[in-house]
C-alpha atoms as a PDB file:
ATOM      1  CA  UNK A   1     -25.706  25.859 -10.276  1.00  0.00           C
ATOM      2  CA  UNK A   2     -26.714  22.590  -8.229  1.00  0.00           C
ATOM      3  CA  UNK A   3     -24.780  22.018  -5.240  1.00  0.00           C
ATOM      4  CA  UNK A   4     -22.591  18.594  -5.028  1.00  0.00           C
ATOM      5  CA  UNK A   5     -24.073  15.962  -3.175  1.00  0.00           C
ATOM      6  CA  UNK A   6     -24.174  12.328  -2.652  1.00  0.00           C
ATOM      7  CA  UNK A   7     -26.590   9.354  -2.113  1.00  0.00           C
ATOM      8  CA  UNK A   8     -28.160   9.178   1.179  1.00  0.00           C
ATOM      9  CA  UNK A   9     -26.817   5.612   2.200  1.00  0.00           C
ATOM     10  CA  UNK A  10     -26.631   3.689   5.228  1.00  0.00           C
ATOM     11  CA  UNK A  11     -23.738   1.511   6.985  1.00  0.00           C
ATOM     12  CA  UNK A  12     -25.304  -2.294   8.272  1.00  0.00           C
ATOM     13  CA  UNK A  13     -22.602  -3.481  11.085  1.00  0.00           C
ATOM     14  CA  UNK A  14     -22.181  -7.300  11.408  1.00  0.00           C
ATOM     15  CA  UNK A  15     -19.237  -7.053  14.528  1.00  0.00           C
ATOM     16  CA  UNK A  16     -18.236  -5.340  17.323  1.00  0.00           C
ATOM     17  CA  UNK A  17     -14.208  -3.695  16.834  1.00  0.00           C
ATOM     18  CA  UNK A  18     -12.136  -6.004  19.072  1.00  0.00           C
ATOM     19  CA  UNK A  19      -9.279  -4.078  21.299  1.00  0.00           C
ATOM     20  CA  UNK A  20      -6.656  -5.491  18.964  1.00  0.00           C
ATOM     21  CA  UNK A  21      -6.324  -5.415  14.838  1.00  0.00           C
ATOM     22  CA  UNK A  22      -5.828  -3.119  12.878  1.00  0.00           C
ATOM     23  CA  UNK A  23      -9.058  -1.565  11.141  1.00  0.00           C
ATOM     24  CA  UNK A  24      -9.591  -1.081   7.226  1.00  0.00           C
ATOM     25  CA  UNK A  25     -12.116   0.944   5.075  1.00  0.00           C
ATOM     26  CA  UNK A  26     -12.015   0.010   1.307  1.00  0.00           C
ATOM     27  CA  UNK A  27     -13.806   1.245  -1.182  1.00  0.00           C
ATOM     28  CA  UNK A  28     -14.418  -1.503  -4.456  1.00  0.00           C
ATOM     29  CA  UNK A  29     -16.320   1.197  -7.317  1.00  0.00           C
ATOM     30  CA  UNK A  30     -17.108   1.062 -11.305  1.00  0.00           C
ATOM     31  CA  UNK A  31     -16.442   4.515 -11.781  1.00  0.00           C
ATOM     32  CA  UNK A  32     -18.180   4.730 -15.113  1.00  0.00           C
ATOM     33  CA  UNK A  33     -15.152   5.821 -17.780  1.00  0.00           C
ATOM     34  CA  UNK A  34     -16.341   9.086 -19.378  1.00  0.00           C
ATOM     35  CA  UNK A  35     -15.373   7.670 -22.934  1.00  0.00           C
ATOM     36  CA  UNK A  36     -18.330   5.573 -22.919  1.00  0.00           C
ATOM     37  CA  UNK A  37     -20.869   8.806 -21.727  1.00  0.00           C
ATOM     38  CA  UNK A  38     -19.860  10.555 -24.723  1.00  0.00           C
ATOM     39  CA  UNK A  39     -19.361   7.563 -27.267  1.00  0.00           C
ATOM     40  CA  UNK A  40     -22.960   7.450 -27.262  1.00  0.00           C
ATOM     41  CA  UNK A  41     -24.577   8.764 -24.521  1.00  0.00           C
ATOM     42  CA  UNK A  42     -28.877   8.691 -25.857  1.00  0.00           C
ATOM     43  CA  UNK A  43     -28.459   4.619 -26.496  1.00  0.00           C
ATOM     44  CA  UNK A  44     -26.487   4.095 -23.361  1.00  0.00           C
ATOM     45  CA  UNK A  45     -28.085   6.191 -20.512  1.00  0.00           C
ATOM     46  CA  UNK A  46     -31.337   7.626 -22.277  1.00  0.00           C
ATOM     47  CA  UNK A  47     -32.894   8.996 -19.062  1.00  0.00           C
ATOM     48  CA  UNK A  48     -29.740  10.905 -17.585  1.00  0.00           C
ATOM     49  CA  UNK A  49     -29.800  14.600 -18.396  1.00  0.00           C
ATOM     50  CA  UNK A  50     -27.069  15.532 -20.711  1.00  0.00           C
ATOM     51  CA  UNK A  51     -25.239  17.875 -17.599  1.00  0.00           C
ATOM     52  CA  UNK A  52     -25.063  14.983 -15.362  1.00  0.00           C
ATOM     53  CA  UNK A  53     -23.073  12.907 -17.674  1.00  0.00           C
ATOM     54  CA  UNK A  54     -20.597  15.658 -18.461  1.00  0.00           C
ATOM     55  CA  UNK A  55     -17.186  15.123 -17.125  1.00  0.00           C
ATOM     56  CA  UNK A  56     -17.205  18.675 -15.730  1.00  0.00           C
ATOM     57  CA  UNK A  57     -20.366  17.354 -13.190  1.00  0.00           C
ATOM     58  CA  UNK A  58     -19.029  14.103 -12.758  1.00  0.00           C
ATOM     59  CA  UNK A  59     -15.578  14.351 -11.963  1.00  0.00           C
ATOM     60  CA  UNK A  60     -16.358  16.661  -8.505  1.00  0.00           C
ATOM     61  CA  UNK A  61     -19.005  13.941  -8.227  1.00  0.00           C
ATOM     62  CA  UNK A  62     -16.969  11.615  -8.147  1.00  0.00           C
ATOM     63  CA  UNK A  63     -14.352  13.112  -5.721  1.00  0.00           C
ATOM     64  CA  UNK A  64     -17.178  13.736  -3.530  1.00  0.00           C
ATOM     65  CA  UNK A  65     -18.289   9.906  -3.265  1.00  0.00           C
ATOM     66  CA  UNK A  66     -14.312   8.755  -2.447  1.00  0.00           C
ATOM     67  CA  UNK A  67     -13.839  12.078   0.432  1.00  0.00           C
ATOM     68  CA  UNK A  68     -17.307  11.189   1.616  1.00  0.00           C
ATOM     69  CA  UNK A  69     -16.374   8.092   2.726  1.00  0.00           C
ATOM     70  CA  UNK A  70     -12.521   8.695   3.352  1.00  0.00           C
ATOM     71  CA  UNK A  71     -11.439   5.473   2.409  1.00  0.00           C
ATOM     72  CA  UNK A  72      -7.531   4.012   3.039  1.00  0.00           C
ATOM     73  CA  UNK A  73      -8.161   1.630  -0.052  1.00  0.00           C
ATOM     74  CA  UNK A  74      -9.612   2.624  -3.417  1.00  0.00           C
ATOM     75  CA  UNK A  75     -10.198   0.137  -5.887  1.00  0.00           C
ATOM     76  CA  UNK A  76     -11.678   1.598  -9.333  1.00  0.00           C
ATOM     77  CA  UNK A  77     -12.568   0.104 -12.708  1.00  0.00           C
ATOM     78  CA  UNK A  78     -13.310   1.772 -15.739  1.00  0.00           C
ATOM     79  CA  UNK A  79     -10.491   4.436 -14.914  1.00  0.00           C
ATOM     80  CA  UNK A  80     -10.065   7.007 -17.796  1.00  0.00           C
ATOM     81  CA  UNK A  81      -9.556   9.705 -16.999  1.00  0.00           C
ATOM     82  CA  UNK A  82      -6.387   8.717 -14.355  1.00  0.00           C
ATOM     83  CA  UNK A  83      -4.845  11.970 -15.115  1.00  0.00           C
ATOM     84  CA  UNK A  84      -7.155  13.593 -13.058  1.00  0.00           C
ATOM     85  CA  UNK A  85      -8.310  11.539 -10.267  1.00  0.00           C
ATOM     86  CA  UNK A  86      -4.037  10.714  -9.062  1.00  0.00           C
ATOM     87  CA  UNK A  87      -3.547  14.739  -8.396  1.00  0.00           C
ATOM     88  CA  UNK A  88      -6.411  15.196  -6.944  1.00  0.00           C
ATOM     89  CA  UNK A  89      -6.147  12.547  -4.416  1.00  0.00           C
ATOM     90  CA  UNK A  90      -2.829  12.881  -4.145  1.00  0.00           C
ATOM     91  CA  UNK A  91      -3.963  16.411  -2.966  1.00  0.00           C
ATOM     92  CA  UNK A  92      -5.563  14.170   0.379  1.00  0.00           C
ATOM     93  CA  UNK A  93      -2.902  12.044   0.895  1.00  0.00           C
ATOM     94  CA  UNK A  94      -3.231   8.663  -1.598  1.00  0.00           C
ATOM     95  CA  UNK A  95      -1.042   7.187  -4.033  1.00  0.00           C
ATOM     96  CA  UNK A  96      -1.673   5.133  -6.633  1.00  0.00           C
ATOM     97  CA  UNK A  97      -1.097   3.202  -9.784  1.00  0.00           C
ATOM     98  CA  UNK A  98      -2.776   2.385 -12.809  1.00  0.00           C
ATOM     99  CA  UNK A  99      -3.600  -0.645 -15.156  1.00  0.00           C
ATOM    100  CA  UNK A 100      -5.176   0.140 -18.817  1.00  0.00           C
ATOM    101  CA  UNK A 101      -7.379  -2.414 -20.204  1.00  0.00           C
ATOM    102  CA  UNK A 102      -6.410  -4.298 -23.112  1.00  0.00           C
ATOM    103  CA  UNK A 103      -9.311  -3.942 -25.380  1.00  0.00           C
ATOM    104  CA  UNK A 104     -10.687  -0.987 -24.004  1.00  0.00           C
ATOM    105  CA  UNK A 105     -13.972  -0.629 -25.557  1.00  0.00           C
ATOM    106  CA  UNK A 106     -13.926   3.077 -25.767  1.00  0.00           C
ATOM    107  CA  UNK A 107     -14.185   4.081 -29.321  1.00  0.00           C
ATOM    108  CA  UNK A 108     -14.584   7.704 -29.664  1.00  0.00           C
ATOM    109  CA  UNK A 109     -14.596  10.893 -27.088  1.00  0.00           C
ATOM    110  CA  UNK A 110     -15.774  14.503 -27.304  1.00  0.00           C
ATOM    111  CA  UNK A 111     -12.258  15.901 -27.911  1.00  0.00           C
ATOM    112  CA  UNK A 112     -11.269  13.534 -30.031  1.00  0.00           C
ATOM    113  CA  UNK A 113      -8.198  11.941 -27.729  1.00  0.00           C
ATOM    114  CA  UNK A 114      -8.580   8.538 -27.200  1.00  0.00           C
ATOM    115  CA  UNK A 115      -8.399   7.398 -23.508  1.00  0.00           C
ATOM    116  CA  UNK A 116      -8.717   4.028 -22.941  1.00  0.00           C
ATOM    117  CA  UNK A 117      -9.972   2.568 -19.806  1.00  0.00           C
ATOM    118  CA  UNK A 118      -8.741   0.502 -17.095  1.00  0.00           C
ATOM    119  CA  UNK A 119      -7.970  -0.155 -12.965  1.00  0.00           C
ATOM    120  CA  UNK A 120      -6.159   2.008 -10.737  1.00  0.00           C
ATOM    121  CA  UNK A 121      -5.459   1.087  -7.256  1.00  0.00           C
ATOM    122  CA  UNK A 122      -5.085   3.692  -4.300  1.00  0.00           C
ATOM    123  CA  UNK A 123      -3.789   3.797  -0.657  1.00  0.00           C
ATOM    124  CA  UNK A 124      -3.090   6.305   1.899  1.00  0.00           C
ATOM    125  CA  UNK A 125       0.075   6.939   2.669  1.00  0.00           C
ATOM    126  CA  UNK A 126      -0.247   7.642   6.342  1.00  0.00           C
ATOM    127  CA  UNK A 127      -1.751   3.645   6.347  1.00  0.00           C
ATOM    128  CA  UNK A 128       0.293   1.742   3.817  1.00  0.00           C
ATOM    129  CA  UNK A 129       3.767   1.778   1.773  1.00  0.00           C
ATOM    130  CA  UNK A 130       3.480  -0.272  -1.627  1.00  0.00           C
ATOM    131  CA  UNK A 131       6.251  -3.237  -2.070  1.00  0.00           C
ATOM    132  CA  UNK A 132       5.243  -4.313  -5.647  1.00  0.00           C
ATOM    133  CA  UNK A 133       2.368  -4.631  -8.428  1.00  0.00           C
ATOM    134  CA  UNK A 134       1.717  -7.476 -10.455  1.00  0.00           C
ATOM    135  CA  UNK A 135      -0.846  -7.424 -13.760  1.00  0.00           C
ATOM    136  CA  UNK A 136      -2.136 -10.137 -16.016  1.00  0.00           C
ATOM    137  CA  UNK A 137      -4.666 -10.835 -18.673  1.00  0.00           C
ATOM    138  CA  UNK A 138      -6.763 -13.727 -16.990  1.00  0.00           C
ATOM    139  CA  UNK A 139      -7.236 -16.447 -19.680  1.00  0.00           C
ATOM    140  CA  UNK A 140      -9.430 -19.593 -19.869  1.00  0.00           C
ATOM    141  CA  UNK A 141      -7.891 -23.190 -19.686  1.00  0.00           C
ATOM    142  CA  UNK A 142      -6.610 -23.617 -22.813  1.00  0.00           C
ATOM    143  CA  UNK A 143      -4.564 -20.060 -22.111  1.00  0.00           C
ATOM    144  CA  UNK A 144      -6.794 -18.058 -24.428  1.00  0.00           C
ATOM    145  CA  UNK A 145      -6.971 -14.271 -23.242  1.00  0.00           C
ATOM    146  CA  UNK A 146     -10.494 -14.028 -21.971  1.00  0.00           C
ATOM    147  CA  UNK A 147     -10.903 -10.414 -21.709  1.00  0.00           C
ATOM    148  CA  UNK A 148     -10.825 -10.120 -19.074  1.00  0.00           C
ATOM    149  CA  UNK A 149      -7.898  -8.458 -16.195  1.00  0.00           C
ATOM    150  CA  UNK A 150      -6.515  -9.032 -12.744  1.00  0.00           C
ATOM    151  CA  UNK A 151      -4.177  -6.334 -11.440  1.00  0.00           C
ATOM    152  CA  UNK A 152      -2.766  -6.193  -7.493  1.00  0.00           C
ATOM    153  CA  UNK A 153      -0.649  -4.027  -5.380  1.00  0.00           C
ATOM    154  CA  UNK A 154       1.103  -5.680  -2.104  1.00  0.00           C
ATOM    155  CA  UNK A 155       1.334  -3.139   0.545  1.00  0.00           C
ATOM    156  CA  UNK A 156       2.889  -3.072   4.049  1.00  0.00           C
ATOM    157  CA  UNK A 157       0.719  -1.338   6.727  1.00  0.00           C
ATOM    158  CA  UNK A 158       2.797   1.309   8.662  1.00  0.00           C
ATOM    159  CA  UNK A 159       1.281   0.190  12.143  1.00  0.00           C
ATOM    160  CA  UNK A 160       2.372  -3.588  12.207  1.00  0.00           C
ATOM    161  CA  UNK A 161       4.653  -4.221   9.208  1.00  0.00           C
ATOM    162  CA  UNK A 162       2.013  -6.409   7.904  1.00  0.00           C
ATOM    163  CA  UNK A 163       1.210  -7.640   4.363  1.00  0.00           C
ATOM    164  CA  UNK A 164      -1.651  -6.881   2.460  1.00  0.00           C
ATOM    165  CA  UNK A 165      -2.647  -7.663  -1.403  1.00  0.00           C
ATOM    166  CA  UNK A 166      -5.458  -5.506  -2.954  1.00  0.00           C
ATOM    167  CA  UNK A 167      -6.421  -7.216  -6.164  1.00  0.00           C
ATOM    168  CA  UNK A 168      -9.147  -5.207  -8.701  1.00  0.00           C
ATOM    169  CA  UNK A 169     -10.203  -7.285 -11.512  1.00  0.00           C
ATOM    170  CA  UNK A 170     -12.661  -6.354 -14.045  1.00  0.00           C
ATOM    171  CA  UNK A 171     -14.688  -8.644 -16.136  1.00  0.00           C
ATOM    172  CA  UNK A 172     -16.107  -8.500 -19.872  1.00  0.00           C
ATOM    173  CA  UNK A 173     -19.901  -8.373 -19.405  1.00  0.00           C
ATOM    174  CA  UNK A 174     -22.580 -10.142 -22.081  1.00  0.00           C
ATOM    175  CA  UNK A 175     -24.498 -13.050 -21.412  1.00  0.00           C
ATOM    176  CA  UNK A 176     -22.267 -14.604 -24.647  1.00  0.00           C
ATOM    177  CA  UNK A 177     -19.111 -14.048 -22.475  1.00  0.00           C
ATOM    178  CA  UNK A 178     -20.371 -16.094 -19.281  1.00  0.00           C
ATOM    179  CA  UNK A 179     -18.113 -19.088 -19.694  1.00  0.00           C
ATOM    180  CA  UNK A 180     -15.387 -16.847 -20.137  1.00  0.00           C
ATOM    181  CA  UNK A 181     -16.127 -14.948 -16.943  1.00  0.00           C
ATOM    182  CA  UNK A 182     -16.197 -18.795 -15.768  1.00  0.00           C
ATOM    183  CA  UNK A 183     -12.778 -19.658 -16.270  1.00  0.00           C
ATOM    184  CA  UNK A 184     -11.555 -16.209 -15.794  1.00  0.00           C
ATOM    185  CA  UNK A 185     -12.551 -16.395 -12.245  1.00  0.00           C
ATOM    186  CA  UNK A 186     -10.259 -19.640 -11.705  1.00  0.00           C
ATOM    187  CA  UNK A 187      -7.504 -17.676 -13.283  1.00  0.00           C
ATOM    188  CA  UNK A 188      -7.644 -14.990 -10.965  1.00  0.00           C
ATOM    189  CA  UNK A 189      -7.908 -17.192  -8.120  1.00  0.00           C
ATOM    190  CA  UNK A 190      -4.853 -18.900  -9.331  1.00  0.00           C
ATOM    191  CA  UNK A 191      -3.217 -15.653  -9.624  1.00  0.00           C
ATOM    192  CA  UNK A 192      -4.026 -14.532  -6.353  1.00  0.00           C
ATOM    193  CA  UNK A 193      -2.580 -17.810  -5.105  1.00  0.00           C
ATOM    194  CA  UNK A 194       0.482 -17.253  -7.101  1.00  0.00           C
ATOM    195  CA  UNK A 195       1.107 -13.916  -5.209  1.00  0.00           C
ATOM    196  CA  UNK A 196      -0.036 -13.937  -2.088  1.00  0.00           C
ATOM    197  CA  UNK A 197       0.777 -16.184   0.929  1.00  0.00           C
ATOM    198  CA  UNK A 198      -1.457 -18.129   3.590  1.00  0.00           C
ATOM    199  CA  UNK A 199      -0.968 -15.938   6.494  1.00  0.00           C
ATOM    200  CA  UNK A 200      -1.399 -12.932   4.510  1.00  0.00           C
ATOM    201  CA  UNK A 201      -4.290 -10.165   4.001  1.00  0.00           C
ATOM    202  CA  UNK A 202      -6.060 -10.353   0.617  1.00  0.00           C
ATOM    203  CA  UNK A 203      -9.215  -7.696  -0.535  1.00  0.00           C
ATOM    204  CA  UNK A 204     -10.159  -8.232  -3.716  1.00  0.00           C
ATOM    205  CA  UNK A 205     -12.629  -5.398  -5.354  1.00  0.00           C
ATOM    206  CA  UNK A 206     -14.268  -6.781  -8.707  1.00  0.00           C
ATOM    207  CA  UNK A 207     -16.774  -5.829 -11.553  1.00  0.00           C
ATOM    208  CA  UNK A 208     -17.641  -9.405 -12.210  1.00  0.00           C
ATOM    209  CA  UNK A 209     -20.054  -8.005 -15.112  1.00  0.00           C
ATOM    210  CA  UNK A 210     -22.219 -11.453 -13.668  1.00  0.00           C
ATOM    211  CA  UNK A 211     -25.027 -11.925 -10.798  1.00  0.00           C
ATOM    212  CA  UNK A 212     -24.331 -13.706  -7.613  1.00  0.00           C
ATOM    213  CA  UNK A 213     -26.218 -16.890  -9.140  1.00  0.00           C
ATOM    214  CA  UNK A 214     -23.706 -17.429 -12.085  1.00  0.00           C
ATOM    215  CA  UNK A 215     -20.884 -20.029 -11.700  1.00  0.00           C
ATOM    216  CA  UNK A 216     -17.812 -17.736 -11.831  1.00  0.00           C
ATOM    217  CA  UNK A 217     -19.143 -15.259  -8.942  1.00  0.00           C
ATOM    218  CA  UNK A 218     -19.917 -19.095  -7.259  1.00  0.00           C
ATOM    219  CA  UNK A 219     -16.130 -20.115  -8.019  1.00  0.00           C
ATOM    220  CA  UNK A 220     -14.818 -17.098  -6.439  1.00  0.00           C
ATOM    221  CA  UNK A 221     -17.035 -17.405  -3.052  1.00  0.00           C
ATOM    222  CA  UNK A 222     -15.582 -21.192  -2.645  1.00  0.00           C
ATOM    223  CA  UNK A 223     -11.994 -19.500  -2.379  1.00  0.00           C
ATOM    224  CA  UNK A 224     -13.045 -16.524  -0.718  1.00  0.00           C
ATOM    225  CA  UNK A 225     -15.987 -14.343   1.640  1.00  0.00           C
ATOM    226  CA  UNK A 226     -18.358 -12.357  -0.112  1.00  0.00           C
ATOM    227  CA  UNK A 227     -17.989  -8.757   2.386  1.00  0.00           C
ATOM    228  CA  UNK A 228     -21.737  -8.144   1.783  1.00  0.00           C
ATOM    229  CA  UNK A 229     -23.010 -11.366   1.892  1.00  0.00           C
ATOM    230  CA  UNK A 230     -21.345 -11.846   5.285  1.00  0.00           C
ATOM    231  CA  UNK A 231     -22.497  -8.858   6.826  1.00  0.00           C
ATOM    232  CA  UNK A 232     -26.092  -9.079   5.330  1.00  0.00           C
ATOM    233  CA  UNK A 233     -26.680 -12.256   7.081  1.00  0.00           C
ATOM    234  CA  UNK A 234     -26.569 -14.414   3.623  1.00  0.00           C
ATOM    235  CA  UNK A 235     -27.930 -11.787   1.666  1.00  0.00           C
ATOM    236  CA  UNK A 236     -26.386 -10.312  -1.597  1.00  0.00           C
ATOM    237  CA  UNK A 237     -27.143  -6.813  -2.208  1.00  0.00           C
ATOM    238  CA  UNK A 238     -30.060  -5.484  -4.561  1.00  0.00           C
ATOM    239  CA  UNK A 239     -28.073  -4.012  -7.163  1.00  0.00           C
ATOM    240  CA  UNK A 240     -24.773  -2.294  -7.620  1.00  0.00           C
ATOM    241  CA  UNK A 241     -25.545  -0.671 -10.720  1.00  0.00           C
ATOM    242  CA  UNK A 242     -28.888   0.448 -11.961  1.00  0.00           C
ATOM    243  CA  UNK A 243     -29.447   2.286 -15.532  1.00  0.00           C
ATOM    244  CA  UNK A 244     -31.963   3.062 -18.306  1.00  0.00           C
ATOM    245  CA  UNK A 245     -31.153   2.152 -21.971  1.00  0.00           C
ATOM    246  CA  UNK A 246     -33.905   2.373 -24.709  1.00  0.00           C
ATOM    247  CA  UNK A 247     -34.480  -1.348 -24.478  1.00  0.00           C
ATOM    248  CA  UNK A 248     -35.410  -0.792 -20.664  1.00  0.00           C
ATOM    249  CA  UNK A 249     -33.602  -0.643 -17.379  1.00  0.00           C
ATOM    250  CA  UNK A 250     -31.104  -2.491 -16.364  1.00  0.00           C
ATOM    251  CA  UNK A 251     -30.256  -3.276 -12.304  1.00  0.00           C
ATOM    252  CA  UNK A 252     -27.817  -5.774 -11.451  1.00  0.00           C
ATOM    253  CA  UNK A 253     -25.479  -6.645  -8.590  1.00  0.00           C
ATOM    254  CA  UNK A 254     -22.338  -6.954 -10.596  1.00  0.00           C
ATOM    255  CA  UNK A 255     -19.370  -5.652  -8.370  1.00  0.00           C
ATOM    256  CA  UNK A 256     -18.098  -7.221  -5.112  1.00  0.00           C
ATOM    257  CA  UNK A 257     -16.020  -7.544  -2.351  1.00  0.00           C
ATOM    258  CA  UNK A 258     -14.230 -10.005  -1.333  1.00  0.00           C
ATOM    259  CA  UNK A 259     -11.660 -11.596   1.247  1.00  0.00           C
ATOM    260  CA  UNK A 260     -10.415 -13.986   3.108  1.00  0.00           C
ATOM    261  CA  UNK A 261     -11.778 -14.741   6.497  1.00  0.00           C
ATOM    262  CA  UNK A 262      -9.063 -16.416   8.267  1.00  0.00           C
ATOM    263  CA  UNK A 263      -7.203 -12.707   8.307  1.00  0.00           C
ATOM    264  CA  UNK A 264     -10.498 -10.150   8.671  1.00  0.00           C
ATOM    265  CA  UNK A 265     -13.489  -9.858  10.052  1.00  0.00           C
ATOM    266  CA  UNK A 266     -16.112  -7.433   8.593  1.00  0.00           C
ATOM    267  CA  UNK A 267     -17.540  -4.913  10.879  1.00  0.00           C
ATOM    268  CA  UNK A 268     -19.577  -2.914   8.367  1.00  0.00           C
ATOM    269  CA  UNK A 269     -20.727  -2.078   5.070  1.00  0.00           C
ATOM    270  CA  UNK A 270     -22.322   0.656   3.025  1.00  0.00           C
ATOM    271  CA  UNK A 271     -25.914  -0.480   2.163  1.00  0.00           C
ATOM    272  CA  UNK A 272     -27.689   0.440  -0.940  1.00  0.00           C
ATOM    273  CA  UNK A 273     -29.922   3.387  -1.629  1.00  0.00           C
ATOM    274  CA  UNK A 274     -33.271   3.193  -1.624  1.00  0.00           C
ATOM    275  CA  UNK A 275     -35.146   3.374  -4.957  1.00  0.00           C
ATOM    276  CA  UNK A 276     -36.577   7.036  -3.830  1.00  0.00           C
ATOM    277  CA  UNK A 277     -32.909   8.346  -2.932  1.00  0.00           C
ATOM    278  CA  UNK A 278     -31.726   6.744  -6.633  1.00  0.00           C
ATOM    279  CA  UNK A 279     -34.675   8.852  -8.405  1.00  0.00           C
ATOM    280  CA  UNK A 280     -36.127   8.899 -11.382  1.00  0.00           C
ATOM    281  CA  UNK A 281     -33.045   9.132 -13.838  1.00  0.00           C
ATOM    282  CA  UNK A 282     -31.363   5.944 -12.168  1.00  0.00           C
ATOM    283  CA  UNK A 283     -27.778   6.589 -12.946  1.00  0.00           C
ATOM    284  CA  UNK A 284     -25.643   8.336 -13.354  1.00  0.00           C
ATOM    285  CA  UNK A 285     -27.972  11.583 -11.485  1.00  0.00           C
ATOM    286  CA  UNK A 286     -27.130  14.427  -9.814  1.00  0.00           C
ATOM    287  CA  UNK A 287     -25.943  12.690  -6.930  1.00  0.00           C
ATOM    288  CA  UNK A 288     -23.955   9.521  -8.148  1.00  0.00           C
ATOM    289  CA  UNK A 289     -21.540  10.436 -11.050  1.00  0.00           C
ATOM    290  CA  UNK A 290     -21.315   6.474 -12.351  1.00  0.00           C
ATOM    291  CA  UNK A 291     -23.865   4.027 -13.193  1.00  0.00           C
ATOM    292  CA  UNK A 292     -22.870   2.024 -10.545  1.00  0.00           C
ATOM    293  CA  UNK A 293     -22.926   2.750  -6.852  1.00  0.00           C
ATOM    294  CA  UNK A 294     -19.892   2.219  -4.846  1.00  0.00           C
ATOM    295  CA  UNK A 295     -19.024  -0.700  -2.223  1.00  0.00           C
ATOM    296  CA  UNK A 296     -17.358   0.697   1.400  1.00  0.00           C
ATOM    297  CA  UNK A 297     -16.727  -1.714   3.699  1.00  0.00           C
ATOM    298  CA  UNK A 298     -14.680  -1.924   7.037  1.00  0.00           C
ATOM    299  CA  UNK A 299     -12.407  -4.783   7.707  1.00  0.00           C
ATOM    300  CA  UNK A 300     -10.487  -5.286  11.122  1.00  0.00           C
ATOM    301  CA  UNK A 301      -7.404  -7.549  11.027  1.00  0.00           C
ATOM    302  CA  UNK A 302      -7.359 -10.336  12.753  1.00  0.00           C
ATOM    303  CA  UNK A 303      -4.489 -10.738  15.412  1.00  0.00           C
ATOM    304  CA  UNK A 304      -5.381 -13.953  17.347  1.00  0.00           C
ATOM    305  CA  UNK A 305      -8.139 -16.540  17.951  1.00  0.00           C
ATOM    306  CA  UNK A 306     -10.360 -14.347  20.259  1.00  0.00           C
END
């Protein structure tokens, strides 16, 4: 038997902590759902060995990225198998809730129980009590589901009694779905208005299934900061998932963070691997249980001008 491990990563720090604010960690991460490893596993990740992709690897996997990095926010997409992840982290303190996704595209599983995906949202309970949740179907302007999903959780953090919304929002990828993504990212940023007010926290995890250069991932930095892109200087990272398919690989920086400045500052975020620490399988591997790698930031609250 392998032993459990995961990638060898870095953190890249942007800011000093000030004396005063509250400090953060959130995690934003594709988790991969299992129903699409076993709906057809040889098209979709030809160069992962069958044992990696098998739920009884990946789920300690898995485990082992969220504990490694002890987040008090988890935002997940791609959630199927819900029924295991909320005990277990339950187990270390979180709650959480759980979304599915209209339209779920898994088709077929191993054991022959359908399980469709979708977003779950977790906090620690020694951080944060949850007020409320609020879902929607983003649609495009002429209210046409886009399929694509927005779905938030207002919490109240135990030390100051103040408000934060976590929004995770996961888009439908294809390059034939781009000016849906479009127009999906105004609706969310209309829903986030809609639920959220001025003075109040906002971190918004997202598989945008779109690159930094397309015009809904530009719509959503006009509204709010990129996490990574602020702390890397104006950089956007290399890649946030990275995977082999018979038609070639595929590496692209689909998933973000995102929040608004006026209420955090970023401190520091979890770089990406390097292509030797990824290997030769890409992913999922033996030390990442998903095809995509997660985001881990630090945010520190804001409590005055200084």
């Amino acid at each position: 038997n392998e032993p459990y491990m995961v990638l060898s990563r870095r953190f890249k720090g942007r800011t000093e902590p000030k004396e005063k604010g509250q400090i953060v960690r959130v995690m934003q991460w594709n988790v991969l759902a299992q129903g699409l490893t076993e709906s057809n596993p040889r098209k979709n990740y030809c160069k992962t060995p069958p044992r990696y992709l098998a739920w009884e690897t990946r789920r300690y996997l898995l485990l082992l990225e969220i504990m490694s990095y002890m987040p008090d926010i988890i935002i997940l997409q791609e959630v199927d198998r819900y029924d295991f992840l909320e005990p277990k982290l339950r187990e270390f303190g979180y709650r959480g809730k759980f979304r599915e996704r209209p339209n779920s595209p898994i088709t077929q599983t191993d054991d022959g129980v359908l399980k469709p995906d979708g977003c779950a949202i977790f906090y620690h309970v020694d951080r944060f009590d949850m007020v409320d949740a609020q879902f929607k179907q983003l649609v495009n302007q002429s209210g046409n589901p886009t399929g694509c999903i927005a779905f938030a959780l207002r919490l109240i953090m135990l030390e100051d009694n103040s408000s934060l919304l976590v929004v995770n929002s996961h888009f439908r990828g294809g390059s034939e779905f781009s000016p849906a993504r479009q127009e999906a990212c105004v609706d969310l940023c209309n829903f986030i208005a809609e639920n959220s007010d001025p003075n109040e926290m906002v971190v918004i995890g997202a598989d945008l299934c779109e690159e930094p250069s397309e015009r809904g991932y530009n719509h959503m930095t006009s509204k709010y900061k990129d996490v990574y892109t602020y702390a890397l200087d104006g950089k956007t990272m290399p890649y946030t998932t990275w995977r082999v398919r018979p038609e070639g690989e595929e590496k692209f920086a689909n998933d973000c963070v995102f929040f608004n400045d006026s209420q955090f500052r970023v401190l520091q975020v979890l770089d990406a691997p390097t292509d030797t620490a990824v290997g030769g399988y890409k992913l999922p591997s033996n030390v990442c249980g998903s095809d995509h790698i997660s985001l881990v930031c630090d945010l520190q609250r804001i409590v005055s001008k200084d």
